[in-house]
C-alpha atoms as a PDB file:
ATOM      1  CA  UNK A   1     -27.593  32.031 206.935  1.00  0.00           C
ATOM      2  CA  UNK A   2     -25.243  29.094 205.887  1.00  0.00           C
ATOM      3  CA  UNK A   3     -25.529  27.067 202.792  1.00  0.00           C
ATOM      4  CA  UNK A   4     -23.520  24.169 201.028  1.00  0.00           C
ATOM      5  CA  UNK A   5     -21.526  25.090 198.062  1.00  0.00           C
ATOM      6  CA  UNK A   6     -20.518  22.409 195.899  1.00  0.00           C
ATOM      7  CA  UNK A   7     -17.985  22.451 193.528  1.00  0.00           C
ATOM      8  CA  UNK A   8     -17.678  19.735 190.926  1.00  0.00           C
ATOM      9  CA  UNK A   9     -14.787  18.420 188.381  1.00  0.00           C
ATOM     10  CA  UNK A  10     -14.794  15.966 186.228  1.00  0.00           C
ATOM     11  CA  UNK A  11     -11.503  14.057 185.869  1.00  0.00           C
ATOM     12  CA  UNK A  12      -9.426  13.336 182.512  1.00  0.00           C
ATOM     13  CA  UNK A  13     -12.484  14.250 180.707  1.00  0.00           C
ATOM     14  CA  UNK A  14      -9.650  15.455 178.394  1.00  0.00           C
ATOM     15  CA  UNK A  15      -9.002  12.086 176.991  1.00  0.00           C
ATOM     16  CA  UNK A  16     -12.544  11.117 176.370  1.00  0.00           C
ATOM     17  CA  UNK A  17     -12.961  11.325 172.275  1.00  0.00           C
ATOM     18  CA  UNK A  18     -16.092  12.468 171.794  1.00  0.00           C
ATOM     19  CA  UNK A  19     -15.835  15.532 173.840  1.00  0.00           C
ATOM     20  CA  UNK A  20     -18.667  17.162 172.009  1.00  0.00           C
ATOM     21  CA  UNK A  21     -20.909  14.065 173.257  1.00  0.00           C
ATOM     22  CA  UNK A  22     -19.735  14.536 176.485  1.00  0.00           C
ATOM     23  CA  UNK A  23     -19.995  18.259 177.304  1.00  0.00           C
ATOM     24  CA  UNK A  24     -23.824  17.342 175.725  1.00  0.00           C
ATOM     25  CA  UNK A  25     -24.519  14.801 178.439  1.00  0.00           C
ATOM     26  CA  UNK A  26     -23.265  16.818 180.954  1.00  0.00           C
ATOM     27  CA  UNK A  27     -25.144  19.730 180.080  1.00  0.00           C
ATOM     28  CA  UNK A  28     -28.454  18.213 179.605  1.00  0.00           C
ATOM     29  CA  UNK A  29     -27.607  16.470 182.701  1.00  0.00           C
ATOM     30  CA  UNK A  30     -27.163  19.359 184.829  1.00  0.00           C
ATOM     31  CA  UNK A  31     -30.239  20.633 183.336  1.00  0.00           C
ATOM     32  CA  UNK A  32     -32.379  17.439 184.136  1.00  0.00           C
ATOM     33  CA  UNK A  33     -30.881  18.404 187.764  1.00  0.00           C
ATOM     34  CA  UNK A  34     -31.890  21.612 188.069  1.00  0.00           C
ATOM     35  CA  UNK A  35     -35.437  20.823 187.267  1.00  0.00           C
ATOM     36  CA  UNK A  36     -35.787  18.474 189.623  1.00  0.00           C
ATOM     37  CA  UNK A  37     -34.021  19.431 192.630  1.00  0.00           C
ATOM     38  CA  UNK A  38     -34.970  23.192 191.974  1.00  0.00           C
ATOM     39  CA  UNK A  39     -36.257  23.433 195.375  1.00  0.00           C
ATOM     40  CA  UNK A  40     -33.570  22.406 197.124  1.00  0.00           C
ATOM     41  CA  UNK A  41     -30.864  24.465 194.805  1.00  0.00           C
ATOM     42  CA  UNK A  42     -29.945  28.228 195.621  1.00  0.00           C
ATOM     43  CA  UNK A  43     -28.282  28.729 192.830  1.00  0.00           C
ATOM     44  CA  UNK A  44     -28.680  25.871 189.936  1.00  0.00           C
ATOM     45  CA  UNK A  45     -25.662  23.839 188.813  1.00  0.00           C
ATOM     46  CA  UNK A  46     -23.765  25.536 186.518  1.00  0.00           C
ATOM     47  CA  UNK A  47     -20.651  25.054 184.595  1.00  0.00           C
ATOM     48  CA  UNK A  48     -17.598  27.098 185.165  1.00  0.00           C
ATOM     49  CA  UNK A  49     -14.309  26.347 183.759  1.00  0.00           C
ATOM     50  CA  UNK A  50     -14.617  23.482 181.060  1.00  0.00           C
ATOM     51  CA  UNK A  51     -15.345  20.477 183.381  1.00  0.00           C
ATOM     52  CA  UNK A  52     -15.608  22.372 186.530  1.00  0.00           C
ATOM     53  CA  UNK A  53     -19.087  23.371 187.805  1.00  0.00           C
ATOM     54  CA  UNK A  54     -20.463  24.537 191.067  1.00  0.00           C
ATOM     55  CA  UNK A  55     -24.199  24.830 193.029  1.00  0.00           C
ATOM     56  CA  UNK A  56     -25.256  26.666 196.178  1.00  0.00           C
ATOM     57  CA  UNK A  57     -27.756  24.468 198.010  1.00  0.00           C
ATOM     58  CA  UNK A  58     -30.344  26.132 200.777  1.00  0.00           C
ATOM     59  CA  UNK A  59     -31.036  22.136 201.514  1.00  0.00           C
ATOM     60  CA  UNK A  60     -28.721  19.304 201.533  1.00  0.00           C
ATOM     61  CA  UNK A  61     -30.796  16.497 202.189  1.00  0.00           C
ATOM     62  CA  UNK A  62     -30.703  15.763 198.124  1.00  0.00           C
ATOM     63  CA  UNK A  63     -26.882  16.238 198.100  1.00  0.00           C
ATOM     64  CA  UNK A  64     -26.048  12.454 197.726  1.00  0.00           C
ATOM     65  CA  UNK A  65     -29.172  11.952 195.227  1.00  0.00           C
ATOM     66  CA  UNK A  66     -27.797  14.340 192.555  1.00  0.00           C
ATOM     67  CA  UNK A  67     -23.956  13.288 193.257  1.00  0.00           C
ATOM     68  CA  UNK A  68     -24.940   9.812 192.353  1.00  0.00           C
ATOM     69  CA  UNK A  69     -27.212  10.799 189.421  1.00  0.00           C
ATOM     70  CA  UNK A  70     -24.199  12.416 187.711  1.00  0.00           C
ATOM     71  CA  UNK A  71     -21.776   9.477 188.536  1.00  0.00           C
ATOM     72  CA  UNK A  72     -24.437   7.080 186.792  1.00  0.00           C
ATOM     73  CA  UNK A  73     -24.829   9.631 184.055  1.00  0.00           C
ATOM     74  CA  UNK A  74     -21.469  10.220 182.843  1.00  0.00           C
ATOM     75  CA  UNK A  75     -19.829   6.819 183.662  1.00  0.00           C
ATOM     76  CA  UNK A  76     -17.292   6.157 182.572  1.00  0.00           C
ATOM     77  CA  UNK A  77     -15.973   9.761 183.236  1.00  0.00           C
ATOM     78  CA  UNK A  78     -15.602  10.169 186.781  1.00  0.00           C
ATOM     79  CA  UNK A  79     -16.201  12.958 189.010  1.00  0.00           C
ATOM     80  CA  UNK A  80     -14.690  14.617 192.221  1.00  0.00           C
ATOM     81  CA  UNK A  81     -16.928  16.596 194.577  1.00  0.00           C
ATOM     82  CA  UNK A  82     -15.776  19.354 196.852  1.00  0.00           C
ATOM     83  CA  UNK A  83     -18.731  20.432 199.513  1.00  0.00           C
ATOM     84  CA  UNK A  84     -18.212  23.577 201.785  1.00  0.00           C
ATOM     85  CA  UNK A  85     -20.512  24.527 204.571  1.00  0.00           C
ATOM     86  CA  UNK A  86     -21.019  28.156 205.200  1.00  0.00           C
ATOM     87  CA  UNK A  87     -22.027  31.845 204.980  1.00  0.00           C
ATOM     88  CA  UNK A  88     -21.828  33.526 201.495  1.00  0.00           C
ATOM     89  CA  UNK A  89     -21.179  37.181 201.934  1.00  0.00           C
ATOM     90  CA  UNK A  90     -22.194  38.356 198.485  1.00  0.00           C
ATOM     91  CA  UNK A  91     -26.223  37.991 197.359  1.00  0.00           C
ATOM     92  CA  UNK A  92     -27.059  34.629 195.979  1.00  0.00           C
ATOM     93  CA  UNK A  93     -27.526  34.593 192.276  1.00  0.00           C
ATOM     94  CA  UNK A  94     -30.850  32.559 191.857  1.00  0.00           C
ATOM     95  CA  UNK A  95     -29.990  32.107 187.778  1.00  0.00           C
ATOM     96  CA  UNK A  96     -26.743  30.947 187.934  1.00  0.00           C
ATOM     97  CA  UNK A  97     -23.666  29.583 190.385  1.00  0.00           C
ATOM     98  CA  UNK A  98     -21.689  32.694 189.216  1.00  0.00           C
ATOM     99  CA  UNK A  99     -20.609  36.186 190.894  1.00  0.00           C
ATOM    100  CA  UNK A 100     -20.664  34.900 194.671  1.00  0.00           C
ATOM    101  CA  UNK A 101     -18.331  34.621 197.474  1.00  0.00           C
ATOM    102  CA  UNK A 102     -17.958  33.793 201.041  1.00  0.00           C
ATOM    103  CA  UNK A 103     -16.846  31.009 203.199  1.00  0.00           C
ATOM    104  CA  UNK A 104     -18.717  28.497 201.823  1.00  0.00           C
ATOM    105  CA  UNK A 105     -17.219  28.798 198.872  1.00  0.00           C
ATOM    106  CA  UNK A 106     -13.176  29.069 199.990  1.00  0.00           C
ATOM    107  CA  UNK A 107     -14.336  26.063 202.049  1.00  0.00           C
ATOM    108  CA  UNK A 108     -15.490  23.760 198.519  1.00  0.00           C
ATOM    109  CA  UNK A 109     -12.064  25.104 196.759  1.00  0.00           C
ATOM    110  CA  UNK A 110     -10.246  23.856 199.868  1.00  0.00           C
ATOM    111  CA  UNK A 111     -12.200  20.759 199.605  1.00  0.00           C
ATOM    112  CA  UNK A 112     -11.780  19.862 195.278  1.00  0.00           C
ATOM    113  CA  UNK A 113      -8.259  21.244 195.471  1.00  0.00           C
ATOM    114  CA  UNK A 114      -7.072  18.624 198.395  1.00  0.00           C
ATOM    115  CA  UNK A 115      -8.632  15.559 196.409  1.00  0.00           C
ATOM    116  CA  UNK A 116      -7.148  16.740 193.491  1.00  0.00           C
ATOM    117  CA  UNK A 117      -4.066  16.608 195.495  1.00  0.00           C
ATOM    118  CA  UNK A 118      -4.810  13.012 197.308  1.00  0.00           C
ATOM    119  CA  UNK A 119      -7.538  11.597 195.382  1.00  0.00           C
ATOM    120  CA  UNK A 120     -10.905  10.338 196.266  1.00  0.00           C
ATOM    121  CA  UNK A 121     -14.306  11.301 195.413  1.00  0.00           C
ATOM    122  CA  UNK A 122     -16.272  13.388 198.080  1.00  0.00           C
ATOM    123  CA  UNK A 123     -14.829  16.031 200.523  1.00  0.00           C
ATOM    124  CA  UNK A 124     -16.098  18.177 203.001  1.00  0.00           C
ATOM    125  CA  UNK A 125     -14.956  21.693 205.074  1.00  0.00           C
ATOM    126  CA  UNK A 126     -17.012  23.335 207.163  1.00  0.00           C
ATOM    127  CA  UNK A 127     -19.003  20.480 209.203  1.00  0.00           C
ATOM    128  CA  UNK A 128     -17.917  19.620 212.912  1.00  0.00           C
ATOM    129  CA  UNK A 129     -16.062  15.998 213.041  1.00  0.00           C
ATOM    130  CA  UNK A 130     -14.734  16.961 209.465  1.00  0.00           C
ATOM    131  CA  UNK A 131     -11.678  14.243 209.781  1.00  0.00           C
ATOM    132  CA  UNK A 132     -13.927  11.438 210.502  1.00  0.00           C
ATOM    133  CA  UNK A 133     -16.198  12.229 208.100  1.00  0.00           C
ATOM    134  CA  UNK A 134     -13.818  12.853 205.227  1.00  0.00           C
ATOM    135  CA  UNK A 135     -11.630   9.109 206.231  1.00  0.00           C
ATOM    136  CA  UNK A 136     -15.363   7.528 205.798  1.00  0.00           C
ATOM    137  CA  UNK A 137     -15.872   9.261 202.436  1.00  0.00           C
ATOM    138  CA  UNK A 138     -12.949   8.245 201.358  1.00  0.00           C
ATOM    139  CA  UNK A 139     -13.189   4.737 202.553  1.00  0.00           C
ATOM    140  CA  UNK A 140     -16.605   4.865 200.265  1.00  0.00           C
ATOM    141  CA  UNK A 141     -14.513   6.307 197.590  1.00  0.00           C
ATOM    142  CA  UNK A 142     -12.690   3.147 197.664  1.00  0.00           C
ATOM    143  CA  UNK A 143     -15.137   0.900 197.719  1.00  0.00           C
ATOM    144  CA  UNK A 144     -16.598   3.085 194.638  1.00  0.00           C
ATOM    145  CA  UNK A 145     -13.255   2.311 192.350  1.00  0.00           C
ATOM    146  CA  UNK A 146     -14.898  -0.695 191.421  1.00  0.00           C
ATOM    147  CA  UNK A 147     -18.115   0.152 190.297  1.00  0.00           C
ATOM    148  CA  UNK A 148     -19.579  -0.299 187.375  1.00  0.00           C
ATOM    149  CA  UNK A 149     -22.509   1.825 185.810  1.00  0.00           C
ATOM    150  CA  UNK A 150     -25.650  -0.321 186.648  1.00  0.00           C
ATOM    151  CA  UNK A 151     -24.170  -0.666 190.159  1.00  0.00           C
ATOM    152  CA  UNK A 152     -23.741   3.383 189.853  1.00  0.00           C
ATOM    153  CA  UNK A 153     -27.729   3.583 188.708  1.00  0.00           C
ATOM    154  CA  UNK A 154     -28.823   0.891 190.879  1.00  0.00           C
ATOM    155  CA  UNK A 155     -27.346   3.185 193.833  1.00  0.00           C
ATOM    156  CA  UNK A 156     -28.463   6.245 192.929  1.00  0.00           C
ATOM    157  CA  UNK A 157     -32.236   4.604 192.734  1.00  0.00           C
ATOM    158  CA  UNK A 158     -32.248   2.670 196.015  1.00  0.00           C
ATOM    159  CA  UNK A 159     -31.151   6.124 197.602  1.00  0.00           C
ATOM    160  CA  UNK A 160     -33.849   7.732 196.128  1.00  0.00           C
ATOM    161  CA  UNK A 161     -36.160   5.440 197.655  1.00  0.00           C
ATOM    162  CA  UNK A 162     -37.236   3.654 194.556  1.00  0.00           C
ATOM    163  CA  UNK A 163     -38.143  -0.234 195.090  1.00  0.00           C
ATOM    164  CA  UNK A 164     -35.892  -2.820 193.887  1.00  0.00           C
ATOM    165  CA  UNK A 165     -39.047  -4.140 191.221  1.00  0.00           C
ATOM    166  CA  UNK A 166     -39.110  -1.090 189.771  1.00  0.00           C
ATOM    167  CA  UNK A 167     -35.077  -0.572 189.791  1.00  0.00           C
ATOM    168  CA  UNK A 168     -35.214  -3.959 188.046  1.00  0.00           C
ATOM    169  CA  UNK A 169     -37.513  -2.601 185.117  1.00  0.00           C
ATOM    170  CA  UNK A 170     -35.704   0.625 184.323  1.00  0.00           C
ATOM    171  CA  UNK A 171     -32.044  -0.873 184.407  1.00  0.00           C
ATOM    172  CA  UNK A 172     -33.845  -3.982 182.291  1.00  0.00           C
ATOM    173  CA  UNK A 173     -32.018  -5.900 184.737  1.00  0.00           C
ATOM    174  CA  UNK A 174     -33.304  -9.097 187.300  1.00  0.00           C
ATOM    175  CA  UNK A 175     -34.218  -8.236 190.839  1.00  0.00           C
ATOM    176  CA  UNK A 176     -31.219 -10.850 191.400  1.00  0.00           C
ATOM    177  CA  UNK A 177     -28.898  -8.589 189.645  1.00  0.00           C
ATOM    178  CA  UNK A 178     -30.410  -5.990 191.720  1.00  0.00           C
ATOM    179  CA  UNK A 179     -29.999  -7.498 194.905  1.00  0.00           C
ATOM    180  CA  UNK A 180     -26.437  -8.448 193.942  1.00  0.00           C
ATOM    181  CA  UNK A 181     -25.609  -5.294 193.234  1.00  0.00           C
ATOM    182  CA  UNK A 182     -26.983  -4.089 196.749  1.00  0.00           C
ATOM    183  CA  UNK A 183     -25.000  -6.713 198.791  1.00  0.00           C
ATOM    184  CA  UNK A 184     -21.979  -6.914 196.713  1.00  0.00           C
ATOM    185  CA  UNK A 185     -21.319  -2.946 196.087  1.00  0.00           C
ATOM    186  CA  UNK A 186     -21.780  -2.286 200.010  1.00  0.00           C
ATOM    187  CA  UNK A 187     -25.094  -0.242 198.670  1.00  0.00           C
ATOM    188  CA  UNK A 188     -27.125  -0.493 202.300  1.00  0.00           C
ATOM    189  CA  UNK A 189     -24.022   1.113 204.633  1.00  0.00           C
ATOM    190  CA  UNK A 190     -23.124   3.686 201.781  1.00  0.00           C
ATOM    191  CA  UNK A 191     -26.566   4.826 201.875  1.00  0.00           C
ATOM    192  CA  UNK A 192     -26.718   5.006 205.580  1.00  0.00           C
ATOM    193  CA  UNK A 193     -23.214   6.954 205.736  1.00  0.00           C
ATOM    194  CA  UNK A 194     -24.562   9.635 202.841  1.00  0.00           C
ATOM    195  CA  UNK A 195     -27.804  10.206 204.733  1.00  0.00           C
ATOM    196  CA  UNK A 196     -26.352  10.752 208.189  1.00  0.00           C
ATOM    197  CA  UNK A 197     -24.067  13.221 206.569  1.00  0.00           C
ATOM    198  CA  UNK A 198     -26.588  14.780 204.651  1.00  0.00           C
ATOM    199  CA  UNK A 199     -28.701  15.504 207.937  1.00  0.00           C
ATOM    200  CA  UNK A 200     -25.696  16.687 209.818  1.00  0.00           C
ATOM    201  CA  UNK A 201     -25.227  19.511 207.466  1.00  0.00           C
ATOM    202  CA  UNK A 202     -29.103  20.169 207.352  1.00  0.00           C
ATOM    203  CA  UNK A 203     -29.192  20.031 211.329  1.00  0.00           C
ATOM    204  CA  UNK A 204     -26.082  22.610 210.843  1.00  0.00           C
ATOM    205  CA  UNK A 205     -27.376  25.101 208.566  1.00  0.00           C
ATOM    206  CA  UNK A 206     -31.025  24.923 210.537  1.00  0.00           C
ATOM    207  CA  UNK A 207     -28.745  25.893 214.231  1.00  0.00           C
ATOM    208  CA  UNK A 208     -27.227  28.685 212.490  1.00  0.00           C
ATOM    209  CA  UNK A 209     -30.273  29.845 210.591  1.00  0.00           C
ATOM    210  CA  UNK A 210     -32.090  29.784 214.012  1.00  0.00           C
ATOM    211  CA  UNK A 211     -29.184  31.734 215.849  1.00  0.00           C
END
């Protein structure tokens, strides 16, 4: 059986001054996470080494959902996200992402340690057409620099299917703001290009499951 390992770092959290504020937000909001995405998580996000955490998914298709929930979360710290598609060759640990190994999970390293290396925000190993995939997601990474936190929230709400009136009420915002944010931060073709990853690496871990 494959599954999607994702590692997780959070960059020059090192210079944030309230670190003890910090590590609490990320905490809780790894916890908030796990909750509600426990049925698509493996093995629950879980922090490693200080700002490094990881999470084994058994389905993707919420990948993008939780990515953006962090980046709206912790803004203004920023986050890179390795992903690695594959087999995991010791059991899976349902309590924590601790204690396993296996492809999937030399295939996530590979992934954080090259955008440590060239930047960017999302990279994949493992997944057929991995070069096109990982130019796109770095073309969104781009178009990410400029972001600001609502547009971050507004994001991760629209690709959780949640309408625009009620995205207006919870970010106290106008729908106009909304809608701005939609055309102006690229929101509809992002959302597209996360999804038809997201069900590439579902349709890929179902074929192999099935094998």
């Amino acid at each position: 059986m494959q599954y999607l390992v994702l590692i997780g770092d959070l960059r020059d959290s090192r210079r944030v001054k309230d670190r003890a504020g910090l590590q609490h937000l990320f905490e809780s909001s790894l916890a908030f996470l796990n909750k509600r995405f426990r049925g698509a998580l493996a093995s629950p996000l879980t922090v490693t080494l200080g700002d490094e955490f990881q999470a084994v998914f058994s389905d993707p298709l919420p990948v993008w959902e939780i990515l953006s929930a962090l980046q709206a979360r912790l803004f203004p710290v920023t986050a890179r996200f390795g992903l690695g598609l594959g087999q995991i060759a010791t059991p899976v640990n349902p309590q924590a992402a601790l204690g396993m190994d296996g492809p999937a999970f030399y295939r996530a390293r590979d992934a954080i340690v090259q955008l440590k290396e060239e930047g960017g925000n999302y990279r994949i190993e493992g997944l057929d057409d991995a070069d096109l995939i990982n130019h796109t997601l770095s073309l969104v990474s781009g178009l990410q620099e400029s972001w600001h936190c609502n547009r971050f929230a507004t994001y991760h709400s629209f690709l959780s299917g949640v309408p625009v009136q009620r995205i207006a009420q919870e970010l106290k915002i106008s729908k106009t703001a909304v809608y701005k944010n939609l055309h102006d931060g690229h929101l509809h073709p992002i959302s597209g290009i996360h999804r038809s990853i997201a069900a590439k690496m579902a349709a890929a871990m179902e074929t192999t499951a099935d094998a």
